[in-house]
N, C-alpha and C. Protein backbone atom coordinates (compact mmCIF):
# COMPACT_ATOMS: atom_id res chain seq x y z
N UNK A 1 -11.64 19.83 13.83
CA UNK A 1 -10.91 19.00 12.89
C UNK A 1 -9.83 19.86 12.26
N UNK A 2 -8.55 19.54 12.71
CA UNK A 2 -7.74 20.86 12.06
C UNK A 2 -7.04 20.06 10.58
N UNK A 3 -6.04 20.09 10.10
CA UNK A 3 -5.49 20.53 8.93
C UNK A 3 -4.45 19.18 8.87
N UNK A 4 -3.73 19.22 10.27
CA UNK A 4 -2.76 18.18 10.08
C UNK A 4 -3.57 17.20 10.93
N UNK A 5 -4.69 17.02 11.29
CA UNK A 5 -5.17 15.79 11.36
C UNK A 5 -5.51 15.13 10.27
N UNK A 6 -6.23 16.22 9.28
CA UNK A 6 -6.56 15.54 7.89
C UNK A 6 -5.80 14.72 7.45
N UNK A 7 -4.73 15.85 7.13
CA UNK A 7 -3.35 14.99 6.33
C UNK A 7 -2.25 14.05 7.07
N UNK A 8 -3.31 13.93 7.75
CA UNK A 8 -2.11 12.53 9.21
C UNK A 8 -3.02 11.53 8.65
N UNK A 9 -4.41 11.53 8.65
CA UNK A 9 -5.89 10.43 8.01
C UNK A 9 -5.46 10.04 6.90
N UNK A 10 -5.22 11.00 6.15
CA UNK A 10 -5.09 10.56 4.40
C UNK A 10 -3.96 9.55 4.32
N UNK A 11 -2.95 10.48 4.84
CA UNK A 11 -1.43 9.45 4.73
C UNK A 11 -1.93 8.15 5.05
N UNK A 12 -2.17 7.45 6.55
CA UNK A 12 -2.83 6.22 6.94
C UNK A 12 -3.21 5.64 6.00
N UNK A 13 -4.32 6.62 5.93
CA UNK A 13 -5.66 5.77 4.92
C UNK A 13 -4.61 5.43 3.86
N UNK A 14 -3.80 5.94 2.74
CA UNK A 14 -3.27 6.03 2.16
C UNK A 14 -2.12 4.48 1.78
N UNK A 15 -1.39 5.24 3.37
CA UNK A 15 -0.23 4.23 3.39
C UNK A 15 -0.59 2.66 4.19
N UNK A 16 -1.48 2.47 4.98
CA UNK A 16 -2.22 1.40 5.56
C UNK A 16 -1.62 1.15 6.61
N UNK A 17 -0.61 1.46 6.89
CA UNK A 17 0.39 1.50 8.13
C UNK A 17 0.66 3.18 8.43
N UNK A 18 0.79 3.15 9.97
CA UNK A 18 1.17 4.26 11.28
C UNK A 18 2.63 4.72 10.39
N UNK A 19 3.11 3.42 10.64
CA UNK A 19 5.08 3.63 10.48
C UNK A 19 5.09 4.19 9.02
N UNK A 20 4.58 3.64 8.01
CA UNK A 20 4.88 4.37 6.74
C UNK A 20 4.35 5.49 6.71
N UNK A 21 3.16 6.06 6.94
CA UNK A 21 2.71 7.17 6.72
C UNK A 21 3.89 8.10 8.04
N UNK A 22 3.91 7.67 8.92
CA UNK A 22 5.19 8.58 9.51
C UNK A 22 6.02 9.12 8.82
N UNK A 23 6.66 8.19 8.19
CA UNK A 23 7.85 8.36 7.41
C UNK A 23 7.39 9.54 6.69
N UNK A 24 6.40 9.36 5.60
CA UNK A 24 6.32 10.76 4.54
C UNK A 24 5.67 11.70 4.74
N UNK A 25 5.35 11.31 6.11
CA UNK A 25 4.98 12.93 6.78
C UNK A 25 6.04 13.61 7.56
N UNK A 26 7.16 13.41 7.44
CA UNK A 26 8.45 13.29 8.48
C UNK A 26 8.31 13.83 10.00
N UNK A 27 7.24 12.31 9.97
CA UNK A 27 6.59 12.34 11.53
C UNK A 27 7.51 11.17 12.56
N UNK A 28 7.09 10.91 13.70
CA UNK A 28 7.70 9.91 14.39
C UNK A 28 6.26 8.98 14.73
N UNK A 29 5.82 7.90 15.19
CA UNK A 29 4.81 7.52 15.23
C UNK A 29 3.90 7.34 16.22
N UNK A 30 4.29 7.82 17.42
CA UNK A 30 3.35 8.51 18.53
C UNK A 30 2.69 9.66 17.74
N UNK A 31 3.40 10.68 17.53
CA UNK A 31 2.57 11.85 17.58
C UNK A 31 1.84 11.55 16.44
N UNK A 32 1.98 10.80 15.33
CA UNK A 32 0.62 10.28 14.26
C UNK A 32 -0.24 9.70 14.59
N UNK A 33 0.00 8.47 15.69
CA UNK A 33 -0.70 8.31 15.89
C UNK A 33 -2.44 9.27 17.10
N UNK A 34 -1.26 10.05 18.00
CA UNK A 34 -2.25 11.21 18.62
C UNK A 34 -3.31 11.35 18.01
N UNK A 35 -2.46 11.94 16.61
CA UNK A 35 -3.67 12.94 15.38
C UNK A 35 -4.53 12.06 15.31
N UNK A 36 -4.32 10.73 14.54
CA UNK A 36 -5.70 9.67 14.54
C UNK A 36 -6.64 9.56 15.80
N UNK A 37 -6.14 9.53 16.76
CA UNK A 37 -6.96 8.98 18.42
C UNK A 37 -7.64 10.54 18.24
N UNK A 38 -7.16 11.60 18.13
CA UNK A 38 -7.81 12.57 18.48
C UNK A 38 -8.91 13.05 17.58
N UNK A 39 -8.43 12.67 16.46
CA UNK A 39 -10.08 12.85 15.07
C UNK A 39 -10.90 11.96 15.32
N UNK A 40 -10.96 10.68 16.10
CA UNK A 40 -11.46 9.35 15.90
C UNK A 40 -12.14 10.47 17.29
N UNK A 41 -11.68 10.70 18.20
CA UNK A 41 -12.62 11.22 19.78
C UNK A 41 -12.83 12.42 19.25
N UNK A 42 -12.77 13.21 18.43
CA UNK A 42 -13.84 13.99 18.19
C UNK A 42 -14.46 13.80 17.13
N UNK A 43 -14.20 12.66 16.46
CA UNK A 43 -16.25 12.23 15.52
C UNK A 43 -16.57 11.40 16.51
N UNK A 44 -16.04 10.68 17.47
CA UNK A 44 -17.13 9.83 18.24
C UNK A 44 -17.06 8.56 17.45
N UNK A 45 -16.17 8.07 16.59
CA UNK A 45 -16.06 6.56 16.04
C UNK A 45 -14.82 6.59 15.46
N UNK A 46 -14.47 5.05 15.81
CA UNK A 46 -13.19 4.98 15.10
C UNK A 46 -13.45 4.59 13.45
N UNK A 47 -12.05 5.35 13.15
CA UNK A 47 -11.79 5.04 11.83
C UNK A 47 -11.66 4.17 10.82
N UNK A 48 -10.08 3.46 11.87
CA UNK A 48 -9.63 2.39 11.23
C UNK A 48 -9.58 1.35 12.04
N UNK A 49 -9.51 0.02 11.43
CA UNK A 49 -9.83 -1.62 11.99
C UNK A 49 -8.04 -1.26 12.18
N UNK A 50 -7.56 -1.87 13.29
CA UNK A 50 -6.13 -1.95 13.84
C UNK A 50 -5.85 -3.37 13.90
N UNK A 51 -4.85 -3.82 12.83
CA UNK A 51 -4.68 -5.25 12.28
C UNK A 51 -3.08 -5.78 12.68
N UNK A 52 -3.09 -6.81 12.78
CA UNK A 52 -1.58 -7.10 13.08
C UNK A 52 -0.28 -6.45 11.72
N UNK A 53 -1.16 -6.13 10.78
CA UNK A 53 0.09 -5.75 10.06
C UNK A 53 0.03 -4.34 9.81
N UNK A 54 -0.67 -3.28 10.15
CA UNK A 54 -1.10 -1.78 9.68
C UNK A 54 -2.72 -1.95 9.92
N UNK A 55 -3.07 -0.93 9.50
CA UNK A 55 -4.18 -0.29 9.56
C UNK A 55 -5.25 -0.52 8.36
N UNK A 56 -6.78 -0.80 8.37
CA UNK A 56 -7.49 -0.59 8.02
C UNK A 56 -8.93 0.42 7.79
N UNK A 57 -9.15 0.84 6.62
CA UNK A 57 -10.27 2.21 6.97
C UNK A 57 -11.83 1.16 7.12
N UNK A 58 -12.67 1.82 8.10
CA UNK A 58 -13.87 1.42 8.49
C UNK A 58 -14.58 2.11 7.55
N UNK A 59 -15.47 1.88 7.26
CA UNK A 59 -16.99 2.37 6.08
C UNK A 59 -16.67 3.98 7.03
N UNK A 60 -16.35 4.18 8.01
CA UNK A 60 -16.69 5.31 8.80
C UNK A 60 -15.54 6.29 8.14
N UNK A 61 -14.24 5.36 8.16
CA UNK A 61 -12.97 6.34 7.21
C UNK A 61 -12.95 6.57 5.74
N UNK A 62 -13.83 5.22 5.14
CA UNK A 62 -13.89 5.35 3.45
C UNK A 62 -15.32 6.73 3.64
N UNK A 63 -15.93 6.90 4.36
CA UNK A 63 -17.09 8.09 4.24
C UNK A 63 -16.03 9.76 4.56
N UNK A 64 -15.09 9.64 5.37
CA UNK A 64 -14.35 10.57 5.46
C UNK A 64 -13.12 10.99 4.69
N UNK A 65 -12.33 9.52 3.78
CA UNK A 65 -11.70 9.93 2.99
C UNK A 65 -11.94 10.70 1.69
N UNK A 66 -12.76 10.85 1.10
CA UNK A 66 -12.98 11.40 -0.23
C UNK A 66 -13.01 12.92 0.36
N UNK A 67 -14.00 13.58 1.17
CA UNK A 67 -14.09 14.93 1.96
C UNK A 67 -12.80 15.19 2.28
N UNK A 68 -11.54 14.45 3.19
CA UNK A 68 -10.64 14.67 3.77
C UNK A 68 -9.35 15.35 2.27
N UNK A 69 -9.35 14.00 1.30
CA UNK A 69 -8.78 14.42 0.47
C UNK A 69 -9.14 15.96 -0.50
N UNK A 70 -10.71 16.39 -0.51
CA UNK A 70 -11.26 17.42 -1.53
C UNK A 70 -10.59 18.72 -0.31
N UNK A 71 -10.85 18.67 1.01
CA UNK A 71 -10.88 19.77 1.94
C UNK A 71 -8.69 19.84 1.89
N UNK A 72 -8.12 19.08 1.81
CA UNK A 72 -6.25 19.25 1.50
C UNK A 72 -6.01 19.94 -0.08
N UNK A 73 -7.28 19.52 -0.83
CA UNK A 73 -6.39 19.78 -2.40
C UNK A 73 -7.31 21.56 -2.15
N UNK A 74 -8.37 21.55 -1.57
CA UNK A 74 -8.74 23.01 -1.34
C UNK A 74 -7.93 24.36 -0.58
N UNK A 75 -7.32 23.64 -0.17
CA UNK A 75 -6.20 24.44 1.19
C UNK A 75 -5.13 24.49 0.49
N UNK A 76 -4.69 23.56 -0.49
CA UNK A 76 -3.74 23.82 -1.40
C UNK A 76 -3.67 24.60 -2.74
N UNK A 77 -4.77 24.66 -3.25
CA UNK A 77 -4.95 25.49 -4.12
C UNK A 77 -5.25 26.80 -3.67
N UNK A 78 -6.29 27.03 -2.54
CA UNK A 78 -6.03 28.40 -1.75
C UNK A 78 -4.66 29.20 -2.14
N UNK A 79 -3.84 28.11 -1.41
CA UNK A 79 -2.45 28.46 -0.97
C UNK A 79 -2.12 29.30 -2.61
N UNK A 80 -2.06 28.51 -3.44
CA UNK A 80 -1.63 28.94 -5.02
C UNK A 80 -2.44 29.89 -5.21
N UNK A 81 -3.55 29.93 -5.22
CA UNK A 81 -3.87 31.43 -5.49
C UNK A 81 -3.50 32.57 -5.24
N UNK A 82 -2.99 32.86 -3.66
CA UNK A 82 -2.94 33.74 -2.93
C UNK A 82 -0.86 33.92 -3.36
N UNK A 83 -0.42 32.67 -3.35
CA UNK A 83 0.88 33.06 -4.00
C UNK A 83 1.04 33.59 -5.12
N UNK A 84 0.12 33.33 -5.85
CA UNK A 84 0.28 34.16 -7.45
C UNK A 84 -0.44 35.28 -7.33
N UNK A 85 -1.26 35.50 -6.79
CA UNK A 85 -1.67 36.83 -6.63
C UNK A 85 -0.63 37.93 -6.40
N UNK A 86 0.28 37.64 -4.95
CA UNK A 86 1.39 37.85 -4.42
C UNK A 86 2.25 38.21 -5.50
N UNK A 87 2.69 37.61 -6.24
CA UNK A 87 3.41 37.47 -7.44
C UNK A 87 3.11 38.40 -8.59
N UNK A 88 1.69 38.61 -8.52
CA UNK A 88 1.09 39.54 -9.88
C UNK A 88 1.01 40.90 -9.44
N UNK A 89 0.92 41.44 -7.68
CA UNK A 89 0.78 42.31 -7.27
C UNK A 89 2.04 43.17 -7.09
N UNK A 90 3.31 42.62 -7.39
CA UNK A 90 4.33 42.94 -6.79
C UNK A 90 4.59 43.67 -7.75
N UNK A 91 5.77 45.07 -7.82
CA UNK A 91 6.29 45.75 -8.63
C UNK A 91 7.18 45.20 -9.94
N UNK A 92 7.17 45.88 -10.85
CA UNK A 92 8.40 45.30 -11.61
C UNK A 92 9.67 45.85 -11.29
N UNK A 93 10.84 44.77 -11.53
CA UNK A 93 12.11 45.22 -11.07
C UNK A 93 12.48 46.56 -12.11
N UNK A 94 13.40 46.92 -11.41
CA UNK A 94 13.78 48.28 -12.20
C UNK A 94 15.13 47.73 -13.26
């Protein structure tokens, strides 16, 4: 399960449509959609109900969204730590 599958799920889940969540991922909507087909074949169930107007999350995606969203804001705050660290470690200018 990598990183930008997550945040390809969330957007969806998010935006309820392929095409919008494209957009603010400044994706095109094949390759979003990939990410979904490919998280959905490696849990072994699909996610979302595929509706004539966008997308719906299955009990199977509302069980993966809350984890999906805690495991992005974790990778993001990582990220901030390790930049301010960066930041605190560095010399002072002369």
């Amino acid at each position: 399960m990598s990183i930008t599958h997550l945040q390809s799920f969330v957007a969806v889940a998010e935006e309820g449509h392929v095409g919008r969540a494209a957009l603010r991922l400044h994706l095109t909507q094949p390759p979003l959609s990939r990410h979904i087909l490919a998280l959905e074949d490696e849990l072994g169930t699909p996610l979302f109900e595929r509706i004539p107007r966008g997308m719906r999350l299955l009990p199977t995606g509302e069980a993966l969204l809350h984890h999906a969203r805690r495991i992005l804001a974790e990778v993001d705050a990582a990220a901030d730590t390790v930049r301010a660290a960066a930041r605190d470690s560095r010399p002072p200018p002369r």
